[in-house]
N, C-alpha and C. Protein backbone atom coordinates (compact mmCIF):
# COMPACT_ATOMS: atom_id res chain seq x y z
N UNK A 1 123.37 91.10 115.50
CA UNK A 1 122.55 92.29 115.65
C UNK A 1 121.38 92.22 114.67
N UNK A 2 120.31 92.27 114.69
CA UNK A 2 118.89 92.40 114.49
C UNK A 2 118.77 93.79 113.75
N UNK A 3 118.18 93.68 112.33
CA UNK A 3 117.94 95.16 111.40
C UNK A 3 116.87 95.23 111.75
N UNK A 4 116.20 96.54 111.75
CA UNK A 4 114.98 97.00 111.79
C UNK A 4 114.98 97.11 110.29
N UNK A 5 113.74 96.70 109.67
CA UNK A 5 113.23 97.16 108.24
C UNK A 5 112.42 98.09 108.22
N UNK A 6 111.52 98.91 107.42
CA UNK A 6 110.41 98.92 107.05
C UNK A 6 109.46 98.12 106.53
N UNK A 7 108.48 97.71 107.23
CA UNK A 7 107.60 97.07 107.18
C UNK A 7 106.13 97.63 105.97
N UNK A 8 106.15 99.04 105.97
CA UNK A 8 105.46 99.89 105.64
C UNK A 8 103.81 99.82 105.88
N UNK A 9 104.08 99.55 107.17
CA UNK A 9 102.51 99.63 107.67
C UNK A 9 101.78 100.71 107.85
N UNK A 10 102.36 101.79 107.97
CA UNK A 10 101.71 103.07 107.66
C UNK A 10 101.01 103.21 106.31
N UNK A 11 101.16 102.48 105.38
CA UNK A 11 100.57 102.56 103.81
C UNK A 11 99.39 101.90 103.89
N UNK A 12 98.03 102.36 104.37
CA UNK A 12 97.42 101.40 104.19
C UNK A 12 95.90 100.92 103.21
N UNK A 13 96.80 101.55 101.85
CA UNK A 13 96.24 100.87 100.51
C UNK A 13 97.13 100.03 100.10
N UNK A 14 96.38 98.80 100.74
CA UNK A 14 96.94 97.08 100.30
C UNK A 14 98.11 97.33 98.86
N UNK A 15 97.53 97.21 98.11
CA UNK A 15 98.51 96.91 97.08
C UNK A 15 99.64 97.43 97.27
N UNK A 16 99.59 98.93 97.81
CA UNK A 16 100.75 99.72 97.25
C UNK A 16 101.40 98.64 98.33
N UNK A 17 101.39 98.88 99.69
CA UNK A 17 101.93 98.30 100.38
C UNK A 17 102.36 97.14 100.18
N UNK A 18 101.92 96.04 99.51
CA UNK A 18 102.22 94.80 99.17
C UNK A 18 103.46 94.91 98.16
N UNK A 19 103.39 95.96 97.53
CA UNK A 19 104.44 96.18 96.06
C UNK A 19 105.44 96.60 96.73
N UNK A 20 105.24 97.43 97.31
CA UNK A 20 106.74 98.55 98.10
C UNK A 20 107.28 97.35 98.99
N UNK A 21 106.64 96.35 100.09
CA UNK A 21 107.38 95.26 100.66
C UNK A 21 108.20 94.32 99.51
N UNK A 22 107.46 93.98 98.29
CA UNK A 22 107.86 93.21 97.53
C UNK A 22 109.44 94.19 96.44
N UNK A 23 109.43 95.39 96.44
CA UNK A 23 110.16 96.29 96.42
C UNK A 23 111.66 96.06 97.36
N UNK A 24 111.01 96.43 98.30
CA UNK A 24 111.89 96.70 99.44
C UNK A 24 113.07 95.19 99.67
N UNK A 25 112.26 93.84 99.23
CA UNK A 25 112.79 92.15 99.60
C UNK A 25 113.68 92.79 98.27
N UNK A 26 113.07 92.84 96.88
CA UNK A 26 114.27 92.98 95.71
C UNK A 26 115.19 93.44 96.38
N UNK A 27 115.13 94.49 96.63
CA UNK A 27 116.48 95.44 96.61
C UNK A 27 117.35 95.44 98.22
N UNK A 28 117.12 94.42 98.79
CA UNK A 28 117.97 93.90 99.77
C UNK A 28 118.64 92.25 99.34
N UNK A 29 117.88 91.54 98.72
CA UNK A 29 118.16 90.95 97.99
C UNK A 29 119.47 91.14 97.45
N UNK A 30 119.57 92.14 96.17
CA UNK A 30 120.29 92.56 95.30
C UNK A 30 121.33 93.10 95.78
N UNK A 31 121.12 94.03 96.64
CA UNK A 31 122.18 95.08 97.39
C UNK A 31 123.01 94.34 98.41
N UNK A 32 121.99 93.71 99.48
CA UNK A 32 122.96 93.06 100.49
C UNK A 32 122.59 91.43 101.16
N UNK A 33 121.98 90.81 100.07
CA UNK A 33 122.74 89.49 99.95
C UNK A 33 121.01 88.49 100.30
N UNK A 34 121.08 87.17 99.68
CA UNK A 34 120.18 86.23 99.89
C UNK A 34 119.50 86.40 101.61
N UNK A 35 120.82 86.51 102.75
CA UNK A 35 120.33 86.35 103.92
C UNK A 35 119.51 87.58 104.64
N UNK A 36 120.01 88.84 103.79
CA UNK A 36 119.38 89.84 104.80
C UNK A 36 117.64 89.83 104.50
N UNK A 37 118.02 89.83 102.84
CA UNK A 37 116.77 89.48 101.63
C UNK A 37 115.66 88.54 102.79
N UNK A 38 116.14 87.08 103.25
CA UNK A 38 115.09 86.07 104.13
C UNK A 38 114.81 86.88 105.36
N UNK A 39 116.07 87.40 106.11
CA UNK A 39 115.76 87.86 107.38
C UNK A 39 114.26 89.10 107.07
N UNK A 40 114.42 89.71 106.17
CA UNK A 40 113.29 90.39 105.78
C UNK A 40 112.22 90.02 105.80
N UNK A 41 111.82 88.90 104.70
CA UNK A 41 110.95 87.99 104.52
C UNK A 41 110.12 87.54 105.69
N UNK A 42 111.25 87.36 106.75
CA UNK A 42 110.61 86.42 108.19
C UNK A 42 109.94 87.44 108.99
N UNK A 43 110.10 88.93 108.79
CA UNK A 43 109.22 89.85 109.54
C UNK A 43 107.56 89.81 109.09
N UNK A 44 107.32 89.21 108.28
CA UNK A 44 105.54 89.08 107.93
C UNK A 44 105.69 87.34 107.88
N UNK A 45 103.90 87.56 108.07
CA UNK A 45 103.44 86.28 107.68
C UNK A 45 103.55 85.61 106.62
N UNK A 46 103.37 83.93 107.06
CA UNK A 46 103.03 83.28 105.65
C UNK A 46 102.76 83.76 104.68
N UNK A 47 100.80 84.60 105.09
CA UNK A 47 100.01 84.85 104.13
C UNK A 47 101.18 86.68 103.57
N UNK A 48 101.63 87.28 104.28
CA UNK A 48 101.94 88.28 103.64
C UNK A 48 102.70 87.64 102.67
N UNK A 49 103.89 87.63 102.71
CA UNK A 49 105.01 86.68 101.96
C UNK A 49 104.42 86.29 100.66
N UNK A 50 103.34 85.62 101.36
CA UNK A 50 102.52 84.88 99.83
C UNK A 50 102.13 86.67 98.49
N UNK A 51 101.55 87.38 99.48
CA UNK A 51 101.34 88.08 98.87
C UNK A 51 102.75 88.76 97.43
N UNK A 52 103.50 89.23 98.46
CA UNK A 52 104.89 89.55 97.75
C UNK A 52 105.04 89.09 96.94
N UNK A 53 104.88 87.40 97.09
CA UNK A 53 105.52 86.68 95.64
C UNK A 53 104.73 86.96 94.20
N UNK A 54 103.16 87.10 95.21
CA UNK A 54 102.32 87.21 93.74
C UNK A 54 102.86 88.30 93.39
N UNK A 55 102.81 89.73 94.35
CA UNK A 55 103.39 90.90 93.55
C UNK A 55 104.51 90.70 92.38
N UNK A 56 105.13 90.31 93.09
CA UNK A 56 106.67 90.03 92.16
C UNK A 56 106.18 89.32 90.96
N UNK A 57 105.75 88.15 90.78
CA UNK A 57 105.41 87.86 89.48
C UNK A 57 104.36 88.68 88.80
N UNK A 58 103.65 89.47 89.36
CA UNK A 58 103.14 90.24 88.42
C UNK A 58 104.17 90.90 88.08
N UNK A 59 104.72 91.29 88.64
CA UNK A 59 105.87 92.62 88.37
C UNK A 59 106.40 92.26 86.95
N UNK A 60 107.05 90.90 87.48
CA UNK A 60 107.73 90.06 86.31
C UNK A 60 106.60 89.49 84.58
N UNK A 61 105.56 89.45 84.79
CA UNK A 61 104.75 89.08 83.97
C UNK A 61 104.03 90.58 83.53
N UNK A 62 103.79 91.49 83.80
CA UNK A 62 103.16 93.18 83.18
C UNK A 62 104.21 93.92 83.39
N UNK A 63 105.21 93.93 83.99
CA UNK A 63 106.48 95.21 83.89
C UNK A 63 106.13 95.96 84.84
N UNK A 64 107.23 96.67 85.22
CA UNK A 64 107.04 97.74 86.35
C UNK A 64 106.28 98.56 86.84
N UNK A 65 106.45 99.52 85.24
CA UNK A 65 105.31 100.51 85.37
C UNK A 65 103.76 100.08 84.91
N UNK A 66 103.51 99.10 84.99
CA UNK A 66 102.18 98.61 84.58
C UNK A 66 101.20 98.39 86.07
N UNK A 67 102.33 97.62 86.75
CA UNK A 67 102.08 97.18 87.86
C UNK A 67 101.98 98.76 89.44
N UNK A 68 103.46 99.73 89.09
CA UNK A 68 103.06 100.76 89.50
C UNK A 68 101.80 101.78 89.23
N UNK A 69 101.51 101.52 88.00
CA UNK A 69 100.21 102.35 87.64
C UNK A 69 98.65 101.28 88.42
N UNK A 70 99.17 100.30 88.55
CA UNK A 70 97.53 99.55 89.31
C UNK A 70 97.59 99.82 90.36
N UNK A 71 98.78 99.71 91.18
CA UNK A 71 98.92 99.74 92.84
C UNK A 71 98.60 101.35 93.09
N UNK A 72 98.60 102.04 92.50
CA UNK A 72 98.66 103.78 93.10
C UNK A 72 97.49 103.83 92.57
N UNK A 73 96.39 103.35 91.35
CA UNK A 73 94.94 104.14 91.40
C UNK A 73 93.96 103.82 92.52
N UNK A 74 93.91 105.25 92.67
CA UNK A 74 92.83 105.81 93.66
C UNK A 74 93.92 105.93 94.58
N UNK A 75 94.87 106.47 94.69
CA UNK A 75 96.17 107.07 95.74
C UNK A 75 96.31 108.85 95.24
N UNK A 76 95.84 109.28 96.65
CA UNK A 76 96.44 110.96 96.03
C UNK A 76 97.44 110.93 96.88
N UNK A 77 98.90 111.17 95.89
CA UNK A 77 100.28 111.73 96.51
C UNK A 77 100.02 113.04 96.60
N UNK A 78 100.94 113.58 98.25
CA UNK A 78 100.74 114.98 98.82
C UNK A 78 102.23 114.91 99.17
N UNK A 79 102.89 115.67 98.65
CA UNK A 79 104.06 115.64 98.90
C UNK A 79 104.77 114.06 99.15
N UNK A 80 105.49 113.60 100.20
CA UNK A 80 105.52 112.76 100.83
C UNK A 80 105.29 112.09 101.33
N UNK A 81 103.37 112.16 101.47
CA UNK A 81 102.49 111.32 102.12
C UNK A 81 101.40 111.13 101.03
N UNK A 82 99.93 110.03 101.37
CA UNK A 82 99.44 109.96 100.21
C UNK A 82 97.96 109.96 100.39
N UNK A 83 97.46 109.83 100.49
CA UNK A 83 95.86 109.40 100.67
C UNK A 83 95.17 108.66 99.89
N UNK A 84 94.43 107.85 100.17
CA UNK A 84 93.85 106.80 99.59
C UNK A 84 92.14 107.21 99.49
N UNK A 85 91.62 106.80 97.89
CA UNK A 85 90.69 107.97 97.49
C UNK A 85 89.17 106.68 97.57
């Protein structure tokens, strides 16, 4: 049986989106295992993928909240949704 992920294509200020996918691979990863983690992976492109990884090593090289504070400027959160400024 085939998971649907979130893809989070509705986000569409690049970074955040790139972080929250690179987000989303961790914590399937972690939670439910190397394979679901790839099956994830294989829903974007090369070039996305590529992206992720850079995310992730930034993540890993400036820390979390360093990296959350770059991806959200110029993002207005509205409740649950966000706008991009």
């Amino acid at each position: 049986m085939k998971t649907t992920f979130n893809r989070f294509t509705d986000i569409q200020h690049r970074p955040l989106r790139i972080y929250n996918r690179s987000v989303m691979f961790a914590n399937l990863f972690e939670d439910q295992g190397k394979y679901v983690a790839e099956e994830y992976a294989q829903t974007f492109t090369k070039e996305e993928r590529l992206e992720m990884a850079q995310m992730t090593a930034l993540v890993k090289k400036k820390g979390v909240k360093t990296i959350q504070s770059l991806v959200t400027a110029g993002v207005e959160f509205v409740d649950d949704e966000y706008k991009a400024q």
